[in-house]
C-alpha atoms as a PDB file:
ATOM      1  CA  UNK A   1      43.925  30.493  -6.456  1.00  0.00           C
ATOM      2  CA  UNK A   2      45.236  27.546  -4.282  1.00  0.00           C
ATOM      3  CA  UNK A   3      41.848  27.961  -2.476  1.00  0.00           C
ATOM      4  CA  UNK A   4      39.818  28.631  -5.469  1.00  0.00           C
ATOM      5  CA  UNK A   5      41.135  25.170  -6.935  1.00  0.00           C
ATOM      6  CA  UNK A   6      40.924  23.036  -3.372  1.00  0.00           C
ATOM      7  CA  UNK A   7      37.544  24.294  -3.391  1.00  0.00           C
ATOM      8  CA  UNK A   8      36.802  23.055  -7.004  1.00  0.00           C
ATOM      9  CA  UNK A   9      38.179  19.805  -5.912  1.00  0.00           C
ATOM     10  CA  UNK A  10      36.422  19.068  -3.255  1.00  0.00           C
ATOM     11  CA  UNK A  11      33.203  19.984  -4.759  1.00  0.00           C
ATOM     12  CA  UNK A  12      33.886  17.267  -7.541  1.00  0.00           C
ATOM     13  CA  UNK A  13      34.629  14.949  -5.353  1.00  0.00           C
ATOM     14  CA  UNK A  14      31.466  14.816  -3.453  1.00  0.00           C
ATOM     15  CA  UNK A  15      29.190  15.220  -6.653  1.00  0.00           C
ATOM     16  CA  UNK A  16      29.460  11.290  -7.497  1.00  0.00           C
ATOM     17  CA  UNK A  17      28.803  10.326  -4.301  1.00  0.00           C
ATOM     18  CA  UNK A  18      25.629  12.819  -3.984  1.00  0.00           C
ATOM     19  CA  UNK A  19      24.301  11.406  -7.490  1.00  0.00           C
ATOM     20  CA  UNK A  20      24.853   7.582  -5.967  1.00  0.00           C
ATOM     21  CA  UNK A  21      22.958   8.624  -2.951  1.00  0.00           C
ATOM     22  CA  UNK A  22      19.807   9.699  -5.526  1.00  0.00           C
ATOM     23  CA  UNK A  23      19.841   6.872  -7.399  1.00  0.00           C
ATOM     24  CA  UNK A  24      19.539   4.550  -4.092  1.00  0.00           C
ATOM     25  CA  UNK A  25      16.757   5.918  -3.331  1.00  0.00           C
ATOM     26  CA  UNK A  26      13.260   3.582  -4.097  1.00  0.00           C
ATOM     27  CA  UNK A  27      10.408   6.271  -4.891  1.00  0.00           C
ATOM     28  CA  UNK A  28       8.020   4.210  -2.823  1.00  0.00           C
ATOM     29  CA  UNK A  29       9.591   5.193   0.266  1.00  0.00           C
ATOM     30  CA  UNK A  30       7.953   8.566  -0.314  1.00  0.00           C
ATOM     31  CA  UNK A  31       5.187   7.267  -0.001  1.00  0.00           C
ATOM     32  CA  UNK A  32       2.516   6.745   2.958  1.00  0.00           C
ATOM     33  CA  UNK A  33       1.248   2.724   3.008  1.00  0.00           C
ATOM     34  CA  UNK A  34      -1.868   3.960   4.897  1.00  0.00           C
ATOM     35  CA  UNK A  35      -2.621   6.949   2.548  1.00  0.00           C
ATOM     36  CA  UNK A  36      -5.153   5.642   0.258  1.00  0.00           C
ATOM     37  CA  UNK A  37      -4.135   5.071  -3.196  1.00  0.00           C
ATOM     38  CA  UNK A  38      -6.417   4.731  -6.920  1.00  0.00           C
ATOM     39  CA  UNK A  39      -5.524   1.318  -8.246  1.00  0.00           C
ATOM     40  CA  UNK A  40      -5.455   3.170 -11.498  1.00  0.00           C
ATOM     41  CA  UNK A  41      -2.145   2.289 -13.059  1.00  0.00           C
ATOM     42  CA  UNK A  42      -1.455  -0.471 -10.582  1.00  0.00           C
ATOM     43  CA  UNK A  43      -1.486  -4.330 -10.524  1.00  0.00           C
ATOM     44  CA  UNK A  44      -1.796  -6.757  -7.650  1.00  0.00           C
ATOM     45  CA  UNK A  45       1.547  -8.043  -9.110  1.00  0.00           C
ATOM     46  CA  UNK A  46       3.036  -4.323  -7.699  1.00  0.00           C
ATOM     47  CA  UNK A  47       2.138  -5.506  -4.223  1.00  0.00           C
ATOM     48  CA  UNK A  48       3.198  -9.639  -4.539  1.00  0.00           C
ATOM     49  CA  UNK A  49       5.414 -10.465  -1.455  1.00  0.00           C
ATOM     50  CA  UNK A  50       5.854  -6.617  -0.097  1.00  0.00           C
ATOM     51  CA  UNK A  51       2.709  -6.080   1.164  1.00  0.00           C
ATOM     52  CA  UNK A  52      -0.879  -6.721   2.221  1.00  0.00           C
ATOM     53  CA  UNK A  53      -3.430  -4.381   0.472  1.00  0.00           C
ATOM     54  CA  UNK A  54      -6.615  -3.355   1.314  1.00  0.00           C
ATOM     55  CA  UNK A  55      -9.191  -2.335  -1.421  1.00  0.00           C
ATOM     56  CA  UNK A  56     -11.881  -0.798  -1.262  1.00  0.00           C
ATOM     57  CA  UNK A  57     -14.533  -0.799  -3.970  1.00  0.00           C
ATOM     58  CA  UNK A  58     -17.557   1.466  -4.379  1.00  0.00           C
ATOM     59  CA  UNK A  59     -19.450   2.278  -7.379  1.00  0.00           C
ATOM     60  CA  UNK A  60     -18.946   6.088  -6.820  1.00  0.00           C
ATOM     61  CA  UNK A  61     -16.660   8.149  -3.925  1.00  0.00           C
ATOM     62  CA  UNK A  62     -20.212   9.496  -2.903  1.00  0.00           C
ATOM     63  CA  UNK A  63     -21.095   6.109  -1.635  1.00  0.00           C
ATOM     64  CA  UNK A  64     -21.662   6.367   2.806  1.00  0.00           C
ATOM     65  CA  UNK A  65     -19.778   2.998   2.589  1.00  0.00           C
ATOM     66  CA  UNK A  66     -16.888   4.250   0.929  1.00  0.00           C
ATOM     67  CA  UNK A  67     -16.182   7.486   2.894  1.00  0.00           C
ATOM     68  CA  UNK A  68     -17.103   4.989   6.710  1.00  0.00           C
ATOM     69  CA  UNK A  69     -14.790   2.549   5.708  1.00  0.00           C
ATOM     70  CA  UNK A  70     -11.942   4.670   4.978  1.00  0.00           C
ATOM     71  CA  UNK A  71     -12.643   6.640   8.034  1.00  0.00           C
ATOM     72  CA  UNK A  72     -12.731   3.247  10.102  1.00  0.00           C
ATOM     73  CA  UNK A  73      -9.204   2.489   8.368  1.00  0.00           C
ATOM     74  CA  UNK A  74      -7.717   5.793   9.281  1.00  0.00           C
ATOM     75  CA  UNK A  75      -8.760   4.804  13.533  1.00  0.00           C
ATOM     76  CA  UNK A  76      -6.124   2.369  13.430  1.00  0.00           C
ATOM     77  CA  UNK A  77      -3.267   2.989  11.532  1.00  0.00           C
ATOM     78  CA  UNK A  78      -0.467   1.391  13.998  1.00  0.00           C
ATOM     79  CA  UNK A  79      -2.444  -2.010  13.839  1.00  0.00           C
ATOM     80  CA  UNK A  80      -2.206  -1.978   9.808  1.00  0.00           C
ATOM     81  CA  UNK A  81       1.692  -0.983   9.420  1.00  0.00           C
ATOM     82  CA  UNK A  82       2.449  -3.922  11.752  1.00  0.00           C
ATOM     83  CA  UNK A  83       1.300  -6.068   9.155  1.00  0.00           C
ATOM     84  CA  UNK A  84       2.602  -4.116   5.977  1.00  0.00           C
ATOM     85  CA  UNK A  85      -0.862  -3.161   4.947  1.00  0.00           C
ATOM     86  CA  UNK A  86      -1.248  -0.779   1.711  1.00  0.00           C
ATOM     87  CA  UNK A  87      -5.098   0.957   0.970  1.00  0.00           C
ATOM     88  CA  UNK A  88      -6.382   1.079  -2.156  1.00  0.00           C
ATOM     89  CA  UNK A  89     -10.010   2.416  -3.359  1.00  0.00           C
ATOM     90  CA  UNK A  90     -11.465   2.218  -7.219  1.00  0.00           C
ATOM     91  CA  UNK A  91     -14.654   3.892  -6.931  1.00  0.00           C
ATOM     92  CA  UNK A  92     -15.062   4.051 -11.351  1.00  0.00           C
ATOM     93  CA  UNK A  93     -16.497   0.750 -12.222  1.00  0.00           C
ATOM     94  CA  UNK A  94     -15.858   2.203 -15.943  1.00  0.00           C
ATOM     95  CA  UNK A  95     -12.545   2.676 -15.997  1.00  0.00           C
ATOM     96  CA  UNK A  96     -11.987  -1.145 -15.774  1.00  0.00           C
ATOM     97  CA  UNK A  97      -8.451  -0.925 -13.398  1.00  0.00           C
ATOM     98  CA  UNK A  98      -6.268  -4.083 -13.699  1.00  0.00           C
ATOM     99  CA  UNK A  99      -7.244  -4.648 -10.318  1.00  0.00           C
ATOM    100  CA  UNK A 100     -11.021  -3.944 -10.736  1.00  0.00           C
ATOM    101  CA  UNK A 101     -10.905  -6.101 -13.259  1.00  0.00           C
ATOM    102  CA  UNK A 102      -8.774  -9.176 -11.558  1.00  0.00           C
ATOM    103  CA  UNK A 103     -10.881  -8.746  -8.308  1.00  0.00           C
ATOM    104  CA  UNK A 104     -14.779  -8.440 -10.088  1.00  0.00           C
ATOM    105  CA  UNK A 105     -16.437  -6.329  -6.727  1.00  0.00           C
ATOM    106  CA  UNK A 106     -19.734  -5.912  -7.342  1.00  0.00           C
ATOM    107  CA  UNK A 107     -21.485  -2.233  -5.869  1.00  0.00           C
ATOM    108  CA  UNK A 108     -19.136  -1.881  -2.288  1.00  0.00           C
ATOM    109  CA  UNK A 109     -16.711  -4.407  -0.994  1.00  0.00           C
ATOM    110  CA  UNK A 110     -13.313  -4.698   1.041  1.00  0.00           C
ATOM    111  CA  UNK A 111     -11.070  -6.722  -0.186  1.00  0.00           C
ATOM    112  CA  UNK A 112      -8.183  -7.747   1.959  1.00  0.00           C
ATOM    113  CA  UNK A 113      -5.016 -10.022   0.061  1.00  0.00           C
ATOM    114  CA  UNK A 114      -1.935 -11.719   1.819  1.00  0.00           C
ATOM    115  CA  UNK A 115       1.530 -10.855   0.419  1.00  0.00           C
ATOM    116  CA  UNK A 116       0.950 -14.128  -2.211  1.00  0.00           C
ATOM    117  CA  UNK A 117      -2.030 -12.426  -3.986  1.00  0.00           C
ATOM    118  CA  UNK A 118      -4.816 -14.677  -2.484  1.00  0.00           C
ATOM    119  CA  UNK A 119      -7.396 -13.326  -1.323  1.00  0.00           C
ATOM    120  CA  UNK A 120      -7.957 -13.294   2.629  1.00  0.00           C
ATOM    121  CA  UNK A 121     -10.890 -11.640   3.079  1.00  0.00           C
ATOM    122  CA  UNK A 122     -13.785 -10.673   0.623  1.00  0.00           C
ATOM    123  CA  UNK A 123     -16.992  -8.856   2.190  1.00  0.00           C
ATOM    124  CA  UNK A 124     -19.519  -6.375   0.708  1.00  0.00           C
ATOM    125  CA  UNK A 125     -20.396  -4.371   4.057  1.00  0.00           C
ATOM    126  CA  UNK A 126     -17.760  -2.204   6.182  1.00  0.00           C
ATOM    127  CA  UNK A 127     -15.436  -4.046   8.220  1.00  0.00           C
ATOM    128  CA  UNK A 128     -13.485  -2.138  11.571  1.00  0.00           C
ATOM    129  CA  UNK A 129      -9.940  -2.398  11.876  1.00  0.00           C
ATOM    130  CA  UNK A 130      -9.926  -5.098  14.673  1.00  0.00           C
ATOM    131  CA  UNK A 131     -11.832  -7.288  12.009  1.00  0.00           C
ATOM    132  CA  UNK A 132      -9.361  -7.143   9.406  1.00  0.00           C
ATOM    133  CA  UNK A 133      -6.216  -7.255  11.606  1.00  0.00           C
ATOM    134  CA  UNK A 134      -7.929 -10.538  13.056  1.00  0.00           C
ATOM    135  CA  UNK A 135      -7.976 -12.079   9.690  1.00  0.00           C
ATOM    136  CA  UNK A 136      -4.428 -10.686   8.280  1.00  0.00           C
ATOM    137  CA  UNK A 137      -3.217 -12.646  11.713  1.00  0.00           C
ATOM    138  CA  UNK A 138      -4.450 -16.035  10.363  1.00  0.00           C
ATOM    139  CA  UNK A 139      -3.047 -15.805   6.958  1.00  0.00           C
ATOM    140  CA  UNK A 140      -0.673 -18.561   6.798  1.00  0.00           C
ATOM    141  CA  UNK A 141       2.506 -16.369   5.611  1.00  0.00           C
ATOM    142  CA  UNK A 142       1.986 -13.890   9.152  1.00  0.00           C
ATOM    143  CA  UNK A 143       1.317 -16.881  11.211  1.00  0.00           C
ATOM    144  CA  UNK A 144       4.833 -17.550   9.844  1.00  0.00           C
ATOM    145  CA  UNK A 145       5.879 -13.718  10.634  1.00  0.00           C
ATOM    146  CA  UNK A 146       5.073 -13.760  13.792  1.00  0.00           C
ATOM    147  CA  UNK A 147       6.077 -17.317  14.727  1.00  0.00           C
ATOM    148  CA  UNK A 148      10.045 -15.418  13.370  1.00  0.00           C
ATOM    149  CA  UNK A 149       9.526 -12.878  15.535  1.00  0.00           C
ATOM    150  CA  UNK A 150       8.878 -10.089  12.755  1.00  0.00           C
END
């Protein structure tokens, strides 16, 4: 019984501590940065200060464009996690996202924003990684980054 009880005791105690550890826990973690994401259900407000997404726009996932420049993003995924880069497609003009909506692509585009929302880069035609980590390094708020060392 004296077992049977220390047991019972010990088990209790490390319940709390297992339920704390849970709760700690931020979902988005879980999640890849460089595996590309609808921006159905999200806002650019989900992304303001924490990182720099990518979105790419097509009228339909058929599109050449669309499939290329997700393969071009997948080359160089060490380059793009340096610089806290998230992807994003919306390839359903009429479903309207927040973000569809916000941004106004027209047929295929890239769209790259710094961590304030603005947008960096805007082009309709397929853009390598090289090209986009060249103009993430001379938004103002990386310049800072990297002058700090991060």
């Amino acid at each position: 019984m004296t077992v049977y009880r220390t047991l019972l005791i010990a088990l209790m105690c490390l319940l709390p501590f297992g339920a704390n550890a849970q709760d700690t826990v931020d979902p988005q973690d879980a999640i890849d940065p460089l595996e590309p994401r609808s921006t159905e259900g999200l806002t650019l407000d989900d992304f303001l200060w924490i990182a720099r997404p990518i979105i790419v726009f097509a009228d339909t996932p058929a599109d050449p464009r669309f499939i290329e420049q997700l393969e071009l993003l997948a080359e160089r995924p060490d380059a793009l996690l340096e610089r806290d880069v998230v992807i994003l497609y919306d390839t359903d003009p009429a479903a309207r996202s927040e973000i569809r909506t916000a941004l106004r692509p027209r047929g295929f585009s890239i769209v790259v924003l710094a961590k304030d929302g603005t947008v960096g880069l805007r082009r309709p035609a397929l853009r390598d990684v090289r090209e986009i980590v060249r103009a993430i390094d001379n938004f103002q708020l990386r310049q800072e980054e990297l002058r700090q060392g991060r």
